[in-house]
Protein backbone atom coordinates (compact mmCIF):
# COMPACT_ATOMS: atom_id res chain seq x y z
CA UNK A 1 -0.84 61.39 -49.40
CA UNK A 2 -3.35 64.15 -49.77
CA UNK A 3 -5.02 65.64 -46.21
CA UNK A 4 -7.73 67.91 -47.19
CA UNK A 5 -8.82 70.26 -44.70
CA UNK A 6 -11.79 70.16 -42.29
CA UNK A 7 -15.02 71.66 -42.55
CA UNK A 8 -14.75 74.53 -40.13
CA UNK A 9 -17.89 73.22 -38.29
CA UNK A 10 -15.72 70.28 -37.51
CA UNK A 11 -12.70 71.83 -36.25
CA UNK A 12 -11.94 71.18 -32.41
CA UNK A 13 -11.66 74.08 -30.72
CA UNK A 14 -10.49 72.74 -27.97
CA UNK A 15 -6.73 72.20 -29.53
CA UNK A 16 -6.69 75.95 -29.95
CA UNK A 17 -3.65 76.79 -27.34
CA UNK A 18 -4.88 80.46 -25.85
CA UNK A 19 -8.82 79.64 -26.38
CA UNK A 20 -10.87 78.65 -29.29
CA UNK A 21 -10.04 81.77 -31.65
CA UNK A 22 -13.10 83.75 -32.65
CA UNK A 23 -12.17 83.63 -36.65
CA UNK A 24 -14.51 86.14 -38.01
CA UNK A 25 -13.38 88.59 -34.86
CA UNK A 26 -9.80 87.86 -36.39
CA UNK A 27 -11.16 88.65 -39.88
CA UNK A 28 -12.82 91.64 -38.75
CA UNK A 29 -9.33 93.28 -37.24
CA UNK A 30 -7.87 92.30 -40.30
CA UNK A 31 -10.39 93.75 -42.68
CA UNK A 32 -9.76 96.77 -40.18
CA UNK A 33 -5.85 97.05 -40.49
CA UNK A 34 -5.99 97.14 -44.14
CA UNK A 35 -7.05 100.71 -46.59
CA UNK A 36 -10.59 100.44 -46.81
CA UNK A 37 -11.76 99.32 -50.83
CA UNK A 38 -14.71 100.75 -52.43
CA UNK A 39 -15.78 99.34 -55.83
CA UNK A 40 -12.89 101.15 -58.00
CA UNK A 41 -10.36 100.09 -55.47
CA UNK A 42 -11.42 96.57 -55.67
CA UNK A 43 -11.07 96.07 -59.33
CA UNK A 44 -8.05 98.17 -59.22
CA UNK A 45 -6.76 95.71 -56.78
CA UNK A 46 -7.47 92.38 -58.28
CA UNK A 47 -6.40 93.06 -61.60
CA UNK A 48 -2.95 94.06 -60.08
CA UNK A 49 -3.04 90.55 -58.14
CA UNK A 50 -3.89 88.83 -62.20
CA UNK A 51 -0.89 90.81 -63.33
CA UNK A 52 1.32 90.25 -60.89
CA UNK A 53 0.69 86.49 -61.31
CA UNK A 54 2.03 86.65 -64.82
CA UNK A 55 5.32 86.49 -62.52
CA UNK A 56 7.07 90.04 -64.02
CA UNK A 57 6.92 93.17 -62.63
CA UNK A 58 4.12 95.37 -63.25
CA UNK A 59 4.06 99.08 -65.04
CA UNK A 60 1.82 101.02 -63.22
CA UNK A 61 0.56 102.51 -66.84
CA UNK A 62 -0.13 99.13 -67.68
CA UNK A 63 -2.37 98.75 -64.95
CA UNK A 64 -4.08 101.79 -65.35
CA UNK A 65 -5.00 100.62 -69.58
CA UNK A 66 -6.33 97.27 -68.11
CA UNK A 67 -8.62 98.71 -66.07
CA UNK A 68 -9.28 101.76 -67.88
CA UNK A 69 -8.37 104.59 -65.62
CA UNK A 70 -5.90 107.57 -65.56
CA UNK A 71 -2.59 106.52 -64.37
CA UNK A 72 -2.61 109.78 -62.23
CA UNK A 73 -5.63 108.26 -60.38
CA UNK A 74 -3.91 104.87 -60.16
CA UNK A 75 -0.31 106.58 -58.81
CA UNK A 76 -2.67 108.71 -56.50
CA UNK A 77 -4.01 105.49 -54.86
CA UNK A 78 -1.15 103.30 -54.62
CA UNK A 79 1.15 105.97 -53.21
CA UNK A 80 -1.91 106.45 -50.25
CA UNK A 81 -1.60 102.69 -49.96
CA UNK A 82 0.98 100.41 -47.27
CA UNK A 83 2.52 97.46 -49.23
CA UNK A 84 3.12 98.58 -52.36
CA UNK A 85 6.85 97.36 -53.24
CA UNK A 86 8.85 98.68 -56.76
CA UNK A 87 11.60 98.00 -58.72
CA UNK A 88 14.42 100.41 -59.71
CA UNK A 89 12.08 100.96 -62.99
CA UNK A 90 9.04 101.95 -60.65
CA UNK A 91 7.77 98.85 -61.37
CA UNK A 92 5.62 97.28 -59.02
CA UNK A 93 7.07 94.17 -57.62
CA UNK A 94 5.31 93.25 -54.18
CA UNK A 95 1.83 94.30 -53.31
CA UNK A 96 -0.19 93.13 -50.28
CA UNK A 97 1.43 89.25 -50.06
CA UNK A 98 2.24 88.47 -53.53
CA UNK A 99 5.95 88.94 -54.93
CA UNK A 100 8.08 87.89 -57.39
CA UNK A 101 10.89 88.17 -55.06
CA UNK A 102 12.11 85.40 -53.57
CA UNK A 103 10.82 83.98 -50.41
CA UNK A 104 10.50 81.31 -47.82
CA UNK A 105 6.92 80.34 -49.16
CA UNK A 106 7.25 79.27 -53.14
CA UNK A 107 3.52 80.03 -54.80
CA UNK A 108 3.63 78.11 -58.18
CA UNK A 109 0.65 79.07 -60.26
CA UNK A 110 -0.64 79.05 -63.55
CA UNK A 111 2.70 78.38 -64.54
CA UNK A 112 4.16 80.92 -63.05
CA UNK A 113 6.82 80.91 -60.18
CA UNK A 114 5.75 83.28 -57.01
CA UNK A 115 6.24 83.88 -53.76
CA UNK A 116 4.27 85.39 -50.73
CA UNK A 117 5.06 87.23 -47.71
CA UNK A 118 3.53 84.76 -45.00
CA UNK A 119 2.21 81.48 -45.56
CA UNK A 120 -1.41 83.10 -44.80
CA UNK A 121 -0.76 84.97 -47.79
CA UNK A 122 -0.76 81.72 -49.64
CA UNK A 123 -3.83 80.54 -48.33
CA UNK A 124 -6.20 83.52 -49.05
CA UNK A 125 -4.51 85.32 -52.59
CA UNK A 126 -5.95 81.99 -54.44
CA UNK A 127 -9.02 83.19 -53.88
CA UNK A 128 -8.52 86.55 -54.96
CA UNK A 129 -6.68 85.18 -58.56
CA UNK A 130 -9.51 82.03 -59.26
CA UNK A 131 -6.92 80.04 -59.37
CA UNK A 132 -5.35 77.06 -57.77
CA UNK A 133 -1.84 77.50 -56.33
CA UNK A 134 0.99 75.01 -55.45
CA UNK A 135 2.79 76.15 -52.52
CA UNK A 136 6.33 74.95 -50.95
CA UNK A 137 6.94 76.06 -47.71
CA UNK A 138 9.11 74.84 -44.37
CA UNK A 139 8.12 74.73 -40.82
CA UNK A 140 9.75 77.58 -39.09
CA UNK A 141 10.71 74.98 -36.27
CA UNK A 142 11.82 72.45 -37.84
CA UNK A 143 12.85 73.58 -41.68
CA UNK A 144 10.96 69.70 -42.84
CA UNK A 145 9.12 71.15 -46.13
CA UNK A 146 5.92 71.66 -46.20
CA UNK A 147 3.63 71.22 -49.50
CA UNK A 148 0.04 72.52 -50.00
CA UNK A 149 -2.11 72.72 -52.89
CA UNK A 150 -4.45 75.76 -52.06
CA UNK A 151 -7.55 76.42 -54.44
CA UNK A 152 -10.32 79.31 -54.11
CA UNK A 153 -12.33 76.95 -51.91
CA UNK A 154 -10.03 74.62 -50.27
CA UNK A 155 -6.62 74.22 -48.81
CA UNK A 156 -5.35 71.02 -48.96
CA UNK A 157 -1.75 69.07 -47.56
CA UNK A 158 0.34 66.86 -49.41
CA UNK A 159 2.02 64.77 -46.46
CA UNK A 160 1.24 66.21 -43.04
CA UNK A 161 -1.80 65.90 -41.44
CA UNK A 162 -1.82 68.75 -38.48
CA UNK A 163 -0.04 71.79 -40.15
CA UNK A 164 -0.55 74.70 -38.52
CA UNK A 165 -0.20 78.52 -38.70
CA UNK A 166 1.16 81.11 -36.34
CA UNK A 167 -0.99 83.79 -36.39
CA UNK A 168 -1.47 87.74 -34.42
CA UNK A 169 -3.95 90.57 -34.07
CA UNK A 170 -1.95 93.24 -36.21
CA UNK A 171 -2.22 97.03 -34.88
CA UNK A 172 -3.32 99.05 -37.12
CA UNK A 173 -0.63 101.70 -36.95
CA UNK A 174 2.04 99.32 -37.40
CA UNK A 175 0.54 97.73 -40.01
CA UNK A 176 0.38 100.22 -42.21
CA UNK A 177 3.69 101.80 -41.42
CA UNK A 178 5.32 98.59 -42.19
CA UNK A 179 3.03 95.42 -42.64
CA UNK A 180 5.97 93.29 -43.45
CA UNK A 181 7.57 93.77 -39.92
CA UNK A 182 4.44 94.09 -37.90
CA UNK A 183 2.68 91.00 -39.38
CA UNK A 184 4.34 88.96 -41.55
CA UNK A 185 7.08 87.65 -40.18
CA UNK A 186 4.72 86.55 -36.94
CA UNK A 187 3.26 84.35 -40.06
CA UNK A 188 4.70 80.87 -40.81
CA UNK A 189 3.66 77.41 -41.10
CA UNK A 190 4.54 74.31 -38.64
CA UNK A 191 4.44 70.70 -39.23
CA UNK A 192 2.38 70.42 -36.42
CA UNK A 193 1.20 71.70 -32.89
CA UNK A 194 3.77 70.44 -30.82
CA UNK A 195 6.53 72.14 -32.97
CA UNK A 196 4.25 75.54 -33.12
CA UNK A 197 3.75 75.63 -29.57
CA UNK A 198 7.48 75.88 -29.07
CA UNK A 199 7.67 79.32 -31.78
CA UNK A 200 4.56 80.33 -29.83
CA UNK A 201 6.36 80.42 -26.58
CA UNK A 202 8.83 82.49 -27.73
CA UNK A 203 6.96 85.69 -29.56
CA UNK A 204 4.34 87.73 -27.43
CA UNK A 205 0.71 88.03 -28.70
CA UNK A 206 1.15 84.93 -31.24
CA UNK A 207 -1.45 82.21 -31.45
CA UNK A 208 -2.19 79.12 -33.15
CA UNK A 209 -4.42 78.57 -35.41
CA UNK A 210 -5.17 74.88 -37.63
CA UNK A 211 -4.92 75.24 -41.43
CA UNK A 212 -8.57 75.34 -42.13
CA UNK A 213 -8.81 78.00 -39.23
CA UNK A 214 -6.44 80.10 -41.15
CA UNK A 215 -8.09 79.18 -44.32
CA UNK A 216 -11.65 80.43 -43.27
CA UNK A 217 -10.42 83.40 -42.17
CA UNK A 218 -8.47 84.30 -45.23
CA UNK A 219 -12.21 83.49 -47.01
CA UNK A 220 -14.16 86.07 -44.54
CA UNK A 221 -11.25 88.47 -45.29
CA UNK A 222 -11.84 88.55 -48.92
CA UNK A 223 -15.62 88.16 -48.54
CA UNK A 224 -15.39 91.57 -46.92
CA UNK A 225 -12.93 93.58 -48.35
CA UNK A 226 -13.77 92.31 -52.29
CA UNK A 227 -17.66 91.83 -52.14
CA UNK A 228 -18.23 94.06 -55.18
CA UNK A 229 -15.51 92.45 -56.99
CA UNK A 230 -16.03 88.76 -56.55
CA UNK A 231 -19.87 88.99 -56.84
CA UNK A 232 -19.28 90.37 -60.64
């Protein structure tokens, strides 16, 4: 059975636990928490997403040819930015949500065998790689698995019809010091309210939010932070 997700218009705000969230205030503190992109950084940014997807680590000279810039430039910004993991090669193997270390939330595309940080990060890196992604996930509740197929401009359940997503307002100094800890693993999936609710309960400043809240919100993220770079 395939569940796509609601229009946002359509989404009851009433089954929001703490209040109906305000998504693009939540967008707009996480647009805020993150290294602010100007055009370079942008394309610098997505291409490492496309080559990261190729499922192998990344050589940072590499990066710099396909985007023709120095590497010094290219070593300059990723040493300025948080999230930025390497191998014992210096070979980038983790950057903002996208790994090819194993994880908890299994991001099959193109092909390729991935994995993200947080199941937001599943729901918004799509976007960012035009592509549509299979992703295999449990509920952090219950451990039932969990399968989406996520696209650039939909999000869409195979099974379960009220997934949600735990969700927090990330401070900025944490974030950056170590957005793993801070943020990500406050991020995980649920089967369904009920089930969340109980997490909820149990970790201060969490929220729920319904998959096509998430979604949206992932979609106002990367409308901000990658205008120049989607536009083209």
């Amino acid at each position: 059975m395939l569940i796509k997700t609601r229009n946002i218009a359509e989404i009851d705000s009433s089954a929001v636990d703490q209040g109906p969230p305000k998504l693009d205030e939540v967008a707009a503190d996480i647009v805020g928490a993150f290294p602010r992109l100007d055009s370079a950084d942008q394309k610098l940014t997505l291409k490492l997403y496309q080559l990261l997807a190729d499922g192998e680590a990344v050589d940072p000279l590499r990066l710099a040819q396909a985007i023709n810039i120095p590497i010094s430039e290219v070593r300059q910004t990723l040493n300025q930015w948080p999230g930025v993991y390497y191998d014992e090669n210096n070979h980038i193997i983790g950057f903002w949500g996208l790994t090819i270390k194993e994880t908890r939330h299994r991001f099959e595309v193109n092909g390729k065998t991935l994995y993200t940080w947080c199941a937001w990060d599943a729901l918004f890196i799509p976007e960012l790689l035009d592509a549509t992604a299979h992703v295999t996930s449990t509920c952090a509740t219950t451990n039932e698995p969990i399968g989406l197929t996520v696209s650039p401009t939909a999000a869409e359940s195979r099974g379960l019809s009220d997934i949600v997503v735990s969700f927090l307002i990330p401070d900025k100094t944490k974030f950056q010091e170590n957005l793993t800890a801070s943020f990500c693993h406050f991020v995980y999936f649920f089967r369904d309210r009920e089930v969340g609710k109980q997490w909820v309960a149990k970790h201060a400043g969490t929220f729920l939010l319904s998959l096509a809240e998430a979604f949206t919100i992932g979609r106002k993220m990367n409308a901000a932070r990658y205008r120049d770079a989607l536009e083209k």
